[in-house]
Every structure is written in structure tokens, then in C-alpha cells.
N, C-alpha and C. Protein backbone atom coordinates (compact mmCIF):
# COMPACT_ATOMS: atom_id res chain seq x y z
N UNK A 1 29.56 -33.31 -18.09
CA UNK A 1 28.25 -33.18 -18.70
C UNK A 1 27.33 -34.33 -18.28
N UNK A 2 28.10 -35.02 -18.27
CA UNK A 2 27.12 -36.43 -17.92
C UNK A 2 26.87 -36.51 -16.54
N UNK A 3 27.46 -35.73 -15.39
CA UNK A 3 27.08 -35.73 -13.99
C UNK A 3 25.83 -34.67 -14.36
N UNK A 4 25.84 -33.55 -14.88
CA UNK A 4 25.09 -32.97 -14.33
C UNK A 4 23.72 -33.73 -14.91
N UNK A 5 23.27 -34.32 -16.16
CA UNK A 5 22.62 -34.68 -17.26
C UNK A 5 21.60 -36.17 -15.80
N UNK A 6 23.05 -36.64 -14.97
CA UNK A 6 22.53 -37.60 -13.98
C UNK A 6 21.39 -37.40 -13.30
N UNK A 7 21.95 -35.72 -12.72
CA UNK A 7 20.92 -35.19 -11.50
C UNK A 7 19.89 -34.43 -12.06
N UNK A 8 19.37 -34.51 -13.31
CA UNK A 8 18.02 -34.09 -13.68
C UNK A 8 16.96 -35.51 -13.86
N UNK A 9 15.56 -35.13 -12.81
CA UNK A 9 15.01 -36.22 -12.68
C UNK A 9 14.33 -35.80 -13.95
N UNK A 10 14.04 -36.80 -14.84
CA UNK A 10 13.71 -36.81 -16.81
C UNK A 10 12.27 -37.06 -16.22
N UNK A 11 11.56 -38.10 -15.69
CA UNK A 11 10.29 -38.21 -15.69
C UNK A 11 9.74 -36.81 -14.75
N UNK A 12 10.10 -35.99 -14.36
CA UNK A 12 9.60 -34.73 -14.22
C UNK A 12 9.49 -33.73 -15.03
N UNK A 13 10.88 -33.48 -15.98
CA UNK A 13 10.99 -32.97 -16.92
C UNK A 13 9.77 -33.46 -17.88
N UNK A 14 9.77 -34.71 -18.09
CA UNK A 14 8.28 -35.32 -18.97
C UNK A 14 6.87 -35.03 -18.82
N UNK A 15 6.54 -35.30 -17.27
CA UNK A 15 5.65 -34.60 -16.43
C UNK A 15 5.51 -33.45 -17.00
N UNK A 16 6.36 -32.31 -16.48
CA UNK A 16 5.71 -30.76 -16.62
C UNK A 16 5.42 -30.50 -18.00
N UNK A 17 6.36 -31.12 -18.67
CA UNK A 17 5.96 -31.05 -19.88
C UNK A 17 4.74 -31.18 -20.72
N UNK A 18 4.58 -32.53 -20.42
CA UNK A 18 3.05 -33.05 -20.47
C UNK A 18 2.11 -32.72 -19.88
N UNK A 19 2.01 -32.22 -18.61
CA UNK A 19 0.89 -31.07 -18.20
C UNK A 19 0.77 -30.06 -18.83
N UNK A 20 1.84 -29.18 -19.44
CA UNK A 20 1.54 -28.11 -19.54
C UNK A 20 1.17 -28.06 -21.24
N UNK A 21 1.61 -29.20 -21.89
CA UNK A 21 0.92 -29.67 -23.19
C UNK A 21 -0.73 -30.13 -23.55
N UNK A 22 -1.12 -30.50 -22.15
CA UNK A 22 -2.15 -31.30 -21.66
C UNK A 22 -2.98 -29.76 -21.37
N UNK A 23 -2.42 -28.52 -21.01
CA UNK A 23 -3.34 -27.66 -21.10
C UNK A 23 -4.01 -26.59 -22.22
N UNK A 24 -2.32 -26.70 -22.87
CA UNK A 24 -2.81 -26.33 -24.09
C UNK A 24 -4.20 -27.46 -25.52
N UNK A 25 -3.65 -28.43 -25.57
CA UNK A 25 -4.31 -29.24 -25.93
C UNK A 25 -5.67 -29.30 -25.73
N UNK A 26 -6.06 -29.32 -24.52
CA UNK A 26 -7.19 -29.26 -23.60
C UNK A 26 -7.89 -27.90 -24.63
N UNK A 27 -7.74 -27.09 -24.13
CA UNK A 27 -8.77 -26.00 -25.41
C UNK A 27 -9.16 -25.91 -25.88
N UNK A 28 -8.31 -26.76 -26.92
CA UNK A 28 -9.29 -27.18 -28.47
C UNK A 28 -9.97 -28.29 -28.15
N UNK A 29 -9.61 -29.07 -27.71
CA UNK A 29 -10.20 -30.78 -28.07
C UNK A 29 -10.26 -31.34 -26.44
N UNK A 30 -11.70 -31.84 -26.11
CA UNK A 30 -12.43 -32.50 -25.09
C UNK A 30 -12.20 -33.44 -24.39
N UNK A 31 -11.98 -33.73 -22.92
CA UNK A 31 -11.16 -34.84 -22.61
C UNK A 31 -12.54 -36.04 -22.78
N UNK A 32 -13.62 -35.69 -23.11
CA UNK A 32 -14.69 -36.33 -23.29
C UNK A 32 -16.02 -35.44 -23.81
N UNK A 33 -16.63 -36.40 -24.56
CA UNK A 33 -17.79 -35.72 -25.46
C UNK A 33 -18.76 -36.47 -25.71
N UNK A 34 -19.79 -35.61 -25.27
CA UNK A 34 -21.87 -36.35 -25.61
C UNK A 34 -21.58 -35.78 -26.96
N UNK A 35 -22.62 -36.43 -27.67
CA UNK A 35 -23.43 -36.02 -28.77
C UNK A 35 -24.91 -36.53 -28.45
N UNK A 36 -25.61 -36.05 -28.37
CA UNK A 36 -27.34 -36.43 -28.71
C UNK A 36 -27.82 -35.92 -30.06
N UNK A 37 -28.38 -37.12 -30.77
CA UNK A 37 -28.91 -37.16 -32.09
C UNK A 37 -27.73 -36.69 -33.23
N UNK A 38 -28.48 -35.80 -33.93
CA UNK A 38 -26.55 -35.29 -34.88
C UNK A 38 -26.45 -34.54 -34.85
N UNK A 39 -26.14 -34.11 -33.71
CA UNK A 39 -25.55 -32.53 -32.93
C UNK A 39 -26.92 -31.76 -32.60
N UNK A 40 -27.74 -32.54 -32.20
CA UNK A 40 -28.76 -32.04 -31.57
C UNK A 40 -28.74 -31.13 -30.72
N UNK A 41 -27.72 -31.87 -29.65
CA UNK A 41 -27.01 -31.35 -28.09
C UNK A 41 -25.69 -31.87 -28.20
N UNK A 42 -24.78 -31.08 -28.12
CA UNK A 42 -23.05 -31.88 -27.59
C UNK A 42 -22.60 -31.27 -26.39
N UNK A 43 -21.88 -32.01 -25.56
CA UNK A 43 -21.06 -31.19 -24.53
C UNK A 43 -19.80 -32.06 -24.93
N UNK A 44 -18.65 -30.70 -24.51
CA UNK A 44 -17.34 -31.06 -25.21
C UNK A 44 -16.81 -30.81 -23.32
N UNK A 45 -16.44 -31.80 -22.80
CA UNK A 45 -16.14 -31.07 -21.58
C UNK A 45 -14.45 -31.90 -20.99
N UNK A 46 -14.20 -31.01 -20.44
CA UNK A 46 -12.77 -31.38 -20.09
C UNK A 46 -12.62 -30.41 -18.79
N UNK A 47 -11.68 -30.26 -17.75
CA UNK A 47 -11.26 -29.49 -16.65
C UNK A 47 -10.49 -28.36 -17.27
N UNK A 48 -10.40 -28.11 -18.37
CA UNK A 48 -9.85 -26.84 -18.75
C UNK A 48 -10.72 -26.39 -19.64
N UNK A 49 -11.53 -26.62 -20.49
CA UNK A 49 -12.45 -26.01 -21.07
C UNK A 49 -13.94 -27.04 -21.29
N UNK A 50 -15.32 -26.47 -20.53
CA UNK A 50 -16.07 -27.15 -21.12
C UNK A 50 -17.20 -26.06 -21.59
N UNK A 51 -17.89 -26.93 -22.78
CA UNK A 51 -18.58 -26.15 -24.02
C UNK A 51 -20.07 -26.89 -23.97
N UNK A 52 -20.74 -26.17 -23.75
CA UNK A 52 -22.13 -26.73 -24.22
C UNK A 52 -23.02 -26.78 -25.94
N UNK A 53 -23.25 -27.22 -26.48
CA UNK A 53 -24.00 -26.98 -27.63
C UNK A 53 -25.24 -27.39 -28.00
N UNK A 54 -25.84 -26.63 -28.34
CA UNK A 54 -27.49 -26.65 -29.17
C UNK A 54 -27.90 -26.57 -30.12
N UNK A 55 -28.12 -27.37 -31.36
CA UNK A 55 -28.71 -27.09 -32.70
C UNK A 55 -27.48 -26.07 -33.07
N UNK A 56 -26.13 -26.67 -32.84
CA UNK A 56 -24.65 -25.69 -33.36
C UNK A 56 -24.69 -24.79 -33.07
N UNK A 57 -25.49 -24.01 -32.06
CA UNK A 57 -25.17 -22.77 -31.20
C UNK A 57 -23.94 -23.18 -29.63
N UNK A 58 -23.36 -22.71 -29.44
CA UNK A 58 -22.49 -23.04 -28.18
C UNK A 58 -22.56 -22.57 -27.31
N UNK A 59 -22.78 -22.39 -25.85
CA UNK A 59 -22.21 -21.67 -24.71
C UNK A 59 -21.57 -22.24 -23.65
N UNK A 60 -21.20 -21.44 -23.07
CA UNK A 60 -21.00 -21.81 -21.64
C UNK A 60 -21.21 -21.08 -20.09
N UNK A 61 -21.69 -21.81 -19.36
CA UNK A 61 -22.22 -21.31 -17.78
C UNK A 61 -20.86 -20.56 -17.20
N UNK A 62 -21.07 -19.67 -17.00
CA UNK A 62 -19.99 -18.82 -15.80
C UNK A 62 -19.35 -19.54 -14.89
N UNK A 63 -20.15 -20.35 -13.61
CA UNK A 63 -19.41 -20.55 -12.68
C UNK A 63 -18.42 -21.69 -13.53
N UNK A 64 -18.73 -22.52 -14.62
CA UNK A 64 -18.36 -23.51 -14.97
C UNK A 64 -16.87 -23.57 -15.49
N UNK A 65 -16.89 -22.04 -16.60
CA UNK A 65 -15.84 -21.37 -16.70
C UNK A 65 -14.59 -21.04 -16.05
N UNK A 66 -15.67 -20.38 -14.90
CA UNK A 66 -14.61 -19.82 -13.55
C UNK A 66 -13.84 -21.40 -12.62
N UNK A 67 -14.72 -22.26 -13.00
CA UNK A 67 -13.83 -23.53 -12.19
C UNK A 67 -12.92 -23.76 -13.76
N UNK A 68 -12.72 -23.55 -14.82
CA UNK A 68 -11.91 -24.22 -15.56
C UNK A 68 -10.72 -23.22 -15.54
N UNK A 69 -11.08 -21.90 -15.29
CA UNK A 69 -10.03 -20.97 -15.32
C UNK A 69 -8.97 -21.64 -13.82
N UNK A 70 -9.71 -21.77 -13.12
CA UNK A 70 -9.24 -22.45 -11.39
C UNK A 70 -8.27 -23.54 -12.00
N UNK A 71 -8.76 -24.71 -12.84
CA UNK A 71 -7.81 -25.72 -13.19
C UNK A 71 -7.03 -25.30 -13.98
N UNK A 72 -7.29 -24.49 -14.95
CA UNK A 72 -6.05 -24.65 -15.79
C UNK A 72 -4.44 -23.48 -15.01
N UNK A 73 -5.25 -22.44 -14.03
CA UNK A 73 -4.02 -22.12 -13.41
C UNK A 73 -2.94 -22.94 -12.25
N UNK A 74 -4.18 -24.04 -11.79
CA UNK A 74 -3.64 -25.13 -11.23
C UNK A 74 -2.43 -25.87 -12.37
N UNK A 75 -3.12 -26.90 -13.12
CA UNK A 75 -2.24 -27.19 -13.93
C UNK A 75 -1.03 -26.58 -13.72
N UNK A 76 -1.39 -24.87 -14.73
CA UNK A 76 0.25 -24.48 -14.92
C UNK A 76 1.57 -24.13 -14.14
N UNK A 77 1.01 -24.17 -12.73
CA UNK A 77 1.35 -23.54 -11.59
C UNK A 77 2.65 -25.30 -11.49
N UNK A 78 1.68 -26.55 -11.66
CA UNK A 78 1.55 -27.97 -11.25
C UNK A 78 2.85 -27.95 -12.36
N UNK A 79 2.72 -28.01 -13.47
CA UNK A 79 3.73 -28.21 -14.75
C UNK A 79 4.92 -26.96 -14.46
N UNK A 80 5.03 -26.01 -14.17
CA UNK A 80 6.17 -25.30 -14.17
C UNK A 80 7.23 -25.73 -12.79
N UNK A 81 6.22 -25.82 -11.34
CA UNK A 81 7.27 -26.50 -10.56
C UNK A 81 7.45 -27.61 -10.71
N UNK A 82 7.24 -28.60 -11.61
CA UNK A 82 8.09 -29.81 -12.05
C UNK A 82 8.75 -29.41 -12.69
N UNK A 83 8.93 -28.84 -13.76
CA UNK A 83 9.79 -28.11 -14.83
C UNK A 83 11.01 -27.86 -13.80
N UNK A 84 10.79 -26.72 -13.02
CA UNK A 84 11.87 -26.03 -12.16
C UNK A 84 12.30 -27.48 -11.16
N UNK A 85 11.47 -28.23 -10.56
CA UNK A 85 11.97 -29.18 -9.86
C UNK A 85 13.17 -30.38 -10.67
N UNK A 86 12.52 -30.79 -12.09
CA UNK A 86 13.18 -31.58 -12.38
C UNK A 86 14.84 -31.05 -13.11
N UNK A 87 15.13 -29.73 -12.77
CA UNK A 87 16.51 -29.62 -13.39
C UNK A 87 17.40 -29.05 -11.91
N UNK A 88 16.48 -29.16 -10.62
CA UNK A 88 17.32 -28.86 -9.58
C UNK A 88 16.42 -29.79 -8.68
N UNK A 89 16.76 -31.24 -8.84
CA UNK A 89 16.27 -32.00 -7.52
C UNK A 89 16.68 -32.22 -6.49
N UNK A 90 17.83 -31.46 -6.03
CA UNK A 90 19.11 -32.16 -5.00
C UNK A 90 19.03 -30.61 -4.14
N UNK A 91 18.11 -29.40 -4.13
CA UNK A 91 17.99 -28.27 -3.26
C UNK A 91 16.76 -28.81 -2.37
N UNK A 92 17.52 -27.88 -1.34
CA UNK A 92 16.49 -28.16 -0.10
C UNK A 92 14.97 -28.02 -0.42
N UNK A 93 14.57 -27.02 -1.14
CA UNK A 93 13.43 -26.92 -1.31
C UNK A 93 12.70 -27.75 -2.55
N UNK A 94 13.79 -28.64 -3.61
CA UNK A 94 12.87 -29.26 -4.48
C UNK A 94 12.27 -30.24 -3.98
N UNK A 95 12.01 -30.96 -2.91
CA UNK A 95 11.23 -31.87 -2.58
C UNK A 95 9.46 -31.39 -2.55
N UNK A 96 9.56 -29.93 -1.73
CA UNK A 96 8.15 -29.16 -2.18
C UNK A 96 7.87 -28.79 -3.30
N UNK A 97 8.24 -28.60 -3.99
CA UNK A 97 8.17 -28.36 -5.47
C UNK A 97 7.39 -29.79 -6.25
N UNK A 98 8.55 -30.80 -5.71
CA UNK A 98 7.87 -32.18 -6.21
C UNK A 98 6.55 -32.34 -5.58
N UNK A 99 6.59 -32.27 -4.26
CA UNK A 99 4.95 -32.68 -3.45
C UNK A 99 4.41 -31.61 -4.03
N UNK A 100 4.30 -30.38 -4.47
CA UNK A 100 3.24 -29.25 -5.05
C UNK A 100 2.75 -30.18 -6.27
N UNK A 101 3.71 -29.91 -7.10
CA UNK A 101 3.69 -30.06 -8.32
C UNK A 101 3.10 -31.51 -8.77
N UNK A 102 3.22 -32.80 -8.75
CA UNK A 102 3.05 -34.26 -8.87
C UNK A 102 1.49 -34.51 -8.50
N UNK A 103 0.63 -34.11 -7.53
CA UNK A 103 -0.10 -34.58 -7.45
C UNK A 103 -1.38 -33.85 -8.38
N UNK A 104 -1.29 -32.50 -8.86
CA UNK A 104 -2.35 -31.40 -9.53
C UNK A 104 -2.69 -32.83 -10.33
N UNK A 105 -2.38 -32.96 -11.69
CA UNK A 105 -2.35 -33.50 -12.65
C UNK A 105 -3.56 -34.99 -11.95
N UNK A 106 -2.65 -35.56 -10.88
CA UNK A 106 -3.72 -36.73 -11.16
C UNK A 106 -4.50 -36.09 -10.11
N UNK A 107 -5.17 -35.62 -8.97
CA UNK A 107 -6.07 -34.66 -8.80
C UNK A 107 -7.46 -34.48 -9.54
N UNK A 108 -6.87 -33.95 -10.53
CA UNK A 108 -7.23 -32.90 -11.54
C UNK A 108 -7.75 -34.22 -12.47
N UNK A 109 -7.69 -35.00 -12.95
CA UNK A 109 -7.83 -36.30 -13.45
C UNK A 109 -8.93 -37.15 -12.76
N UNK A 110 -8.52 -37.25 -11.33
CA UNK A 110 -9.79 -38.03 -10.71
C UNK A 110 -10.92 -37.28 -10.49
N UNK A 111 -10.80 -35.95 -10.23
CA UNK A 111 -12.15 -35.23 -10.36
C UNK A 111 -13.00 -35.25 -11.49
N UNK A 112 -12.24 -35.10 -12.62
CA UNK A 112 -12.91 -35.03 -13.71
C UNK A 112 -14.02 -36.59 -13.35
N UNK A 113 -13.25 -37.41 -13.62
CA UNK A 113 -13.76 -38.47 -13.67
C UNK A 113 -14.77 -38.72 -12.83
N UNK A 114 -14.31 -38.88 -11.75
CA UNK A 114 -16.05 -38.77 -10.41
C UNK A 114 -16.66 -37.92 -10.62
N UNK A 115 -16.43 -36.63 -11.36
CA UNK A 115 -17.74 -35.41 -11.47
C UNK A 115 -18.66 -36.16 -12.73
N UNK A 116 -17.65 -36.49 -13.85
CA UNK A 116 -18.33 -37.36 -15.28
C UNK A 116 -19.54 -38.72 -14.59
N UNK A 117 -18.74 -39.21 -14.05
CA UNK A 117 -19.97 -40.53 -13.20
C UNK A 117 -20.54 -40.25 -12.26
N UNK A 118 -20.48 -38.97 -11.68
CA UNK A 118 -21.55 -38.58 -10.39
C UNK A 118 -22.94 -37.91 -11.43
N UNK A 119 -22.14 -37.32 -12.29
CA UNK A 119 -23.11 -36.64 -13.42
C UNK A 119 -24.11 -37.55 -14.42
N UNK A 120 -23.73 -38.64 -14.84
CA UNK A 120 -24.07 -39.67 -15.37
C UNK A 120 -25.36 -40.39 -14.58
N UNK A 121 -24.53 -40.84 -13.36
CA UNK A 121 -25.62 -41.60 -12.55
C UNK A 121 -26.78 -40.60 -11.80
N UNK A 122 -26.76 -39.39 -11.90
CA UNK A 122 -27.39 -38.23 -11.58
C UNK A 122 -28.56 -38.23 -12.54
N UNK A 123 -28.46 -38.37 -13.71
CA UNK A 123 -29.00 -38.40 -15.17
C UNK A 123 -30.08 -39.56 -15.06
N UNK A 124 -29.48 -40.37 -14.58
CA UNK A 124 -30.13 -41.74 -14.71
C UNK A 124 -30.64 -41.90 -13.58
N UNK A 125 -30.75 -41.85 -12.54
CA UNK A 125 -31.68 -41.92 -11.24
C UNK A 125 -32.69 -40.53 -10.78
N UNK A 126 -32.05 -39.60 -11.39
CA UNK A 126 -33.04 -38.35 -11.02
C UNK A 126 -34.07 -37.69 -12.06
N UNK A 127 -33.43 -38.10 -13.65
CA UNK A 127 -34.14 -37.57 -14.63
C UNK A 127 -35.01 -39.08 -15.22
N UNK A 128 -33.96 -40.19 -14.73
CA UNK A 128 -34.56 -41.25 -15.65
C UNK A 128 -34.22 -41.54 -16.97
N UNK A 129 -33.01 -40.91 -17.12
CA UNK A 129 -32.37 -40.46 -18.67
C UNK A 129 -31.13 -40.64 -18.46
N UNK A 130 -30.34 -42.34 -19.50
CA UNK A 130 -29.43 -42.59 -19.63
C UNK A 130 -28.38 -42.29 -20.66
N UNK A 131 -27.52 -41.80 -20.08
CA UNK A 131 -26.19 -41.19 -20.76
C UNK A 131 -25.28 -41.75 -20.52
N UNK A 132 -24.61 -42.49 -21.44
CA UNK A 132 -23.33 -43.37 -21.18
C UNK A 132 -21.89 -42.53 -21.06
N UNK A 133 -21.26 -43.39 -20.68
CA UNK A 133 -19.87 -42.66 -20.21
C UNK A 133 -18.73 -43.07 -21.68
N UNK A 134 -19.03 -44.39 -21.98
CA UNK A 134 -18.93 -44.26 -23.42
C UNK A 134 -19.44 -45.17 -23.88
N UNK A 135 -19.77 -45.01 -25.29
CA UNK A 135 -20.38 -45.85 -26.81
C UNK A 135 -21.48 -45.15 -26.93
N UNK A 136 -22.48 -45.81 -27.47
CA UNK A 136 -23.79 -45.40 -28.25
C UNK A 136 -24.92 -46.04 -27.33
N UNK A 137 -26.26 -45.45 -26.89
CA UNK A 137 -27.20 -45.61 -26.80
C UNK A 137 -28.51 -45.01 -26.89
N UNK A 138 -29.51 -45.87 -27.18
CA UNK A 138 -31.05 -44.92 -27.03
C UNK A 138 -31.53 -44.48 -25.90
N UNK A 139 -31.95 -43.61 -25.86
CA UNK A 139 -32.45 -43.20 -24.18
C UNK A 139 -33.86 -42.66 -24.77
N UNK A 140 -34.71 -42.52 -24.14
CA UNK A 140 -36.06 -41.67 -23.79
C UNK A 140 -35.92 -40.56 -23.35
N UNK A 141 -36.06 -39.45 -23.67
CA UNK A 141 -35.85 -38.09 -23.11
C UNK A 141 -37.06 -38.55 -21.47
N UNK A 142 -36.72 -37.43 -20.86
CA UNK A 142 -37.93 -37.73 -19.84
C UNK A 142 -39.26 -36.80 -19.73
N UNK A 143 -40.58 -37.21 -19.37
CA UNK A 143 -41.50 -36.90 -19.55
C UNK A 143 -42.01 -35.41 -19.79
N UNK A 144 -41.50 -34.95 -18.61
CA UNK A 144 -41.34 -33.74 -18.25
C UNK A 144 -40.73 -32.34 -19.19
N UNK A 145 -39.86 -33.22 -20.00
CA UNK A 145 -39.57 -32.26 -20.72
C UNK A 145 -40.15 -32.08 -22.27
N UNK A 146 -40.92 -33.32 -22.88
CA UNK A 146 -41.56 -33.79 -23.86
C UNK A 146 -42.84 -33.84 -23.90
N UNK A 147 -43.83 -33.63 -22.28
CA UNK A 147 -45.05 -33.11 -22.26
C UNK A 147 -46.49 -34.29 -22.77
N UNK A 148 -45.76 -35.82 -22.31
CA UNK A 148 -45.96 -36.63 -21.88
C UNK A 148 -45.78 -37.67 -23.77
N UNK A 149 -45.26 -36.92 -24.84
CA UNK A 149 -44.92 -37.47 -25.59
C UNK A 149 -43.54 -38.53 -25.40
N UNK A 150 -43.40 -39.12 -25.82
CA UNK A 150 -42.31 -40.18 -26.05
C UNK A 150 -41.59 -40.01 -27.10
N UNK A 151 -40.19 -39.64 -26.50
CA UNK A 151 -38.82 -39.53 -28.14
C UNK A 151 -37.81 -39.59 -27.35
N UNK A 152 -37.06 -40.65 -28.35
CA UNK A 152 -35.90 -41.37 -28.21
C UNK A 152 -35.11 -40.90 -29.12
N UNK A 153 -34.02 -40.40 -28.35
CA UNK A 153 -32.93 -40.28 -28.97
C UNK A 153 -31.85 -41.31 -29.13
N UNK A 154 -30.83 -41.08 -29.68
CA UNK A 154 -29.71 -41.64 -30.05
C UNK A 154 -28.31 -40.62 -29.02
N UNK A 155 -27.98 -41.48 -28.46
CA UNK A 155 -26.59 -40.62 -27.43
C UNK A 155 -25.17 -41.17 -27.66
N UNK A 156 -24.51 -40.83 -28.38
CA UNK A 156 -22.82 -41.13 -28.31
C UNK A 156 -21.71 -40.70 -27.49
N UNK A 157 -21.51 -41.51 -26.35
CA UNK A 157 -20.50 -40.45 -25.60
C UNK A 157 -18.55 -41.20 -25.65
N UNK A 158 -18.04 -40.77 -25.21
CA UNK A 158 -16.57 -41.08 -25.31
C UNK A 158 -15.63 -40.69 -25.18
N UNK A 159 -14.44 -40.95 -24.47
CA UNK A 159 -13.06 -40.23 -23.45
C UNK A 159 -11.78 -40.17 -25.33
N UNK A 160 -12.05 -38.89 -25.14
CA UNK A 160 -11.22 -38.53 -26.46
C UNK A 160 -9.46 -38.50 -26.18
N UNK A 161 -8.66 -38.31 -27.34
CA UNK A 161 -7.05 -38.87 -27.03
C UNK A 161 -6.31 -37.58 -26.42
N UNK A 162 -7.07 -36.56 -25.84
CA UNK A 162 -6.62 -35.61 -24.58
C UNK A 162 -6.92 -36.16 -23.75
N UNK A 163 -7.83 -36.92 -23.50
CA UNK A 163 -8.45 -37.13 -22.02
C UNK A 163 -6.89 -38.74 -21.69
N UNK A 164 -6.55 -38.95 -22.36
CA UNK A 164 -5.63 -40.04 -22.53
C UNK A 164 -4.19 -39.55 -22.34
N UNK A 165 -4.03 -38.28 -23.29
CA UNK A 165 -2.32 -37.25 -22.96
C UNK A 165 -2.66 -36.82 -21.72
N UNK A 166 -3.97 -36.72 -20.90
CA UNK A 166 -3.87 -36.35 -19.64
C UNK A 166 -3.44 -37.74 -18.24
N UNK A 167 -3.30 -38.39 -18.70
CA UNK A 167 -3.45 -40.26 -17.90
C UNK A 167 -2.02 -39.96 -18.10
N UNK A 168 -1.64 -39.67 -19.35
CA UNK A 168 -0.02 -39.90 -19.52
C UNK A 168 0.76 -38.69 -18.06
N UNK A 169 0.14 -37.59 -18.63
CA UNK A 169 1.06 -36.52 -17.71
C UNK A 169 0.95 -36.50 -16.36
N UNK A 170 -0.39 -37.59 -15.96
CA UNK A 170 -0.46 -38.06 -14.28
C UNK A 170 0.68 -39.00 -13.96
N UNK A 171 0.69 -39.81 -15.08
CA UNK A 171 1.47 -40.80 -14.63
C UNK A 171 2.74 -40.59 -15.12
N UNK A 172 3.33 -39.88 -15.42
CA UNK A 172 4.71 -39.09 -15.58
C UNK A 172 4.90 -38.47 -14.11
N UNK A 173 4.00 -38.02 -13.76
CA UNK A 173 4.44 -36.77 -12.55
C UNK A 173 4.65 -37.89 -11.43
N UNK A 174 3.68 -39.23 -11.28
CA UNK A 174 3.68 -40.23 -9.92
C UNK A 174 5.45 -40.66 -10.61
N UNK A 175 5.56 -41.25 -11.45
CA UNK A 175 6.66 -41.82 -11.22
C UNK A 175 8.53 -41.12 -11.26
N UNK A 176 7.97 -39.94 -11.48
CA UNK A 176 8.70 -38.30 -11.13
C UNK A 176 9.15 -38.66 -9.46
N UNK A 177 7.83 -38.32 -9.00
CA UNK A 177 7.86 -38.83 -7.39
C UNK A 177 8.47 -40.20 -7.15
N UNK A 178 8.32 -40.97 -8.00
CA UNK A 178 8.58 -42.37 -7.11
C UNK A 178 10.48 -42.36 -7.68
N UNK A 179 10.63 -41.46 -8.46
CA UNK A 179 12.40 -41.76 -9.33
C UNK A 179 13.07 -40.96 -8.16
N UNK A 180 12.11 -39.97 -7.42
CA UNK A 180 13.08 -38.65 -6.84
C UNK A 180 13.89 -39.58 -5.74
N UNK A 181 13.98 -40.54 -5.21
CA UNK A 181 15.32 -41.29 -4.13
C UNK A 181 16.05 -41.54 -5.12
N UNK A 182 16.31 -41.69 -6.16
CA UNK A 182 17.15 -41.85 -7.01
C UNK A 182 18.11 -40.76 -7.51
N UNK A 183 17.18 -39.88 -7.93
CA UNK A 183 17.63 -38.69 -8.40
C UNK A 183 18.47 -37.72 -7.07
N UNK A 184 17.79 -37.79 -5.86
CA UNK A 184 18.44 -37.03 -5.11
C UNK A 184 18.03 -37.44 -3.44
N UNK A 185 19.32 -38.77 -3.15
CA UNK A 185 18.70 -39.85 -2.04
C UNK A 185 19.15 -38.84 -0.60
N UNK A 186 18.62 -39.37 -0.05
CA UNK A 186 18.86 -38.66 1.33
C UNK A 186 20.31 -39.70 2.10
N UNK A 187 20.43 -38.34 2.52
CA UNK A 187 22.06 -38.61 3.19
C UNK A 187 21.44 -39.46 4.47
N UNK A 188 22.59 -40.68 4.72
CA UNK A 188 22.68 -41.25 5.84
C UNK A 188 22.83 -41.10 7.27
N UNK A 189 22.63 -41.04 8.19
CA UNK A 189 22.78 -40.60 9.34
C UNK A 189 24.40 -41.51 9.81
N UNK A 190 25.18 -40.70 9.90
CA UNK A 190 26.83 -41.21 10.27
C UNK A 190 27.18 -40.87 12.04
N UNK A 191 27.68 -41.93 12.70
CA UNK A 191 28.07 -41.67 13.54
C UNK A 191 29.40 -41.72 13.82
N UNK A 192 29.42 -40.66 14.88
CA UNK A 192 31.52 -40.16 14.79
C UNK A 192 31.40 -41.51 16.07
N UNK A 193 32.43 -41.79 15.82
CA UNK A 193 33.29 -42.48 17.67
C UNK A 193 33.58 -42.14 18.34
């Protein structure tokens, strides 16, 4: 029991796990969230579901959708061949399984993030309207949309504790990858006499 218990790499098993927890999770609750004023405007947005809101009406854009439907089949695709990888690491083919599977998650993680600060600094150099990535600030709406009046809002933004179970299940899957010489080392090259 204990040989076989050896050759299951656990931080993969943790990994898929945590991705595929990380997608459910993701649904309900935002890997990050605006508020303007008190619920003036919110966006609840994450790579598996993002939500727009208005005066507590909600929607969401199509293509925006159709890229979250894209990640979250990524994800699950990402979390099941770790799953399957980490209870057979020593077959020829789990090494692809590991390279498939290990990198979605953090991927999927750094995009978010450069789309959140490409979006941000987008805000602030093109509209003139600052939106933080997190805490509280006042901003000026911009002219254009206020009709040369002046109003300041109040903006709260902040990386919520999904956006954090998602950091975890990246970094489960890298060190998945970095355990697999352990879990299942490559044979030596032997020479006969």
C-alpha cells in the first residue's frame, strides 16, 4: 500500500483539485470587484464568470461570456488531466498530461491579471478616469459623459479570497511539475561492456 500511495504525485492530486474547486467557486464569488458609489456600478469579474451591474440591474456582454465559457472549459480540461496524471505518473504518456495540465491554471491567472491592469491603465490614460486595482478612491467621472458638469465619485476595488484559491491552485500545479523527477525519475542511460 505504501508503494503504490509513493507513486502518486499529491501536489497534483492538490492541483486538480484546486482548479477544479477554483472553478466552481469562481461562479459565485469574483476573483476581483469595482464598486462605484453604493452600487451605483459594480463589476464582479473573474475568468470564469464576469458580471456587470447598474443601479442592481446586472448583465453581461456575449463575447465576454463566450471567453469565460473558453476558460472555464480550459480549467476543467487543466484540473482533470492532473487528476488522471497525478495517480499514474510513471506512464509514458503522463508527462503530457503534466505539461497540458500545470500550466492552464497559472496562464489563466496571469491573463486575468494583465487584462485587470491593461484595463485600469486604459481607464486612466484614455478616459482620464481612475480606477484602482485595489482600496478606495475618488475619481471624476469624465467630461464627456457628465456634459461638462463635474461629479466625483467614490470607487472601491479589490482581489477577493477566490482570486487567492486561484494563486493557490497555480501554485500547486508548478510545484506538481517541479515534484514530477521525484515522483517518476527518468531511467539512466546504462552501458553493457
Amino acid at each position: 500500500m505504501n508503494a503504490i500511495l509513493a507513486k502518486i504525485n499529491w501536489f497534483a492530486l492538490a492541483g486538480g483539485a484546486t482548479t477544479i474547486m477554483v472553478i466552481v467557486v469562481s461562479l459565485f464569488y469574483p476573483w476581483w470587484q469595482l464598486t462605484v458609489g453604493d452600487n451605483l456600478v459594480k463589476v464582479d469579474a473573474s475568468p470564469v464568470n464576469m458580471n456587470f451591474g447598474f443601479l442592481d440591474t446586472s448583465f453581461t456582454i456575449p463575447f465576454i461570456w463566450a471567453l469565460n465559457v473558453v476558460s472555464i472549459l480550459t480549467l476543467l480540461a487543466s484540473g482533470i488531466a492532473m487528476l488522471v496524471y497525478s495517480i499514474i505518473p510513471r506512464k509514458p504518456y503522463s508527462k503530457h498530461l503534466l505539461g497540458f495540465g500545470y500550466k492552464k491554471p497559472l496562464y489563466t491567472l496571469l491573463f486575468f491579471v494583465i487584462g485587470l491592469i491593461a484595463a485600469t491603465v486604459i481607464c486612466q490614460t484614455v478616459l482620464n478616469f481612475n480606477v484602482p486595482l485595489m482600496g478606495s478612491t475618488t475619481s471624476t467621472l469624465p467630461i464627456p459623459f457628465v456634459s461638462g458638469t463635474t461629479l466625483r465619485v467614490l470607487l472601491s476595488a479589490g482581489f477577493q479570497w477566490s482570486f487567492w484559491l486561484a494563486v493557490v491552485a497555480a501554485g500547486l500545479c508548478i510545484a506538481a511539475r517541479l515534484y514530477h523527477k521525484n515522483v517518476a525519475p527518468t531511467p539512466s542511460a546504462t552501458t553493457v561492456p
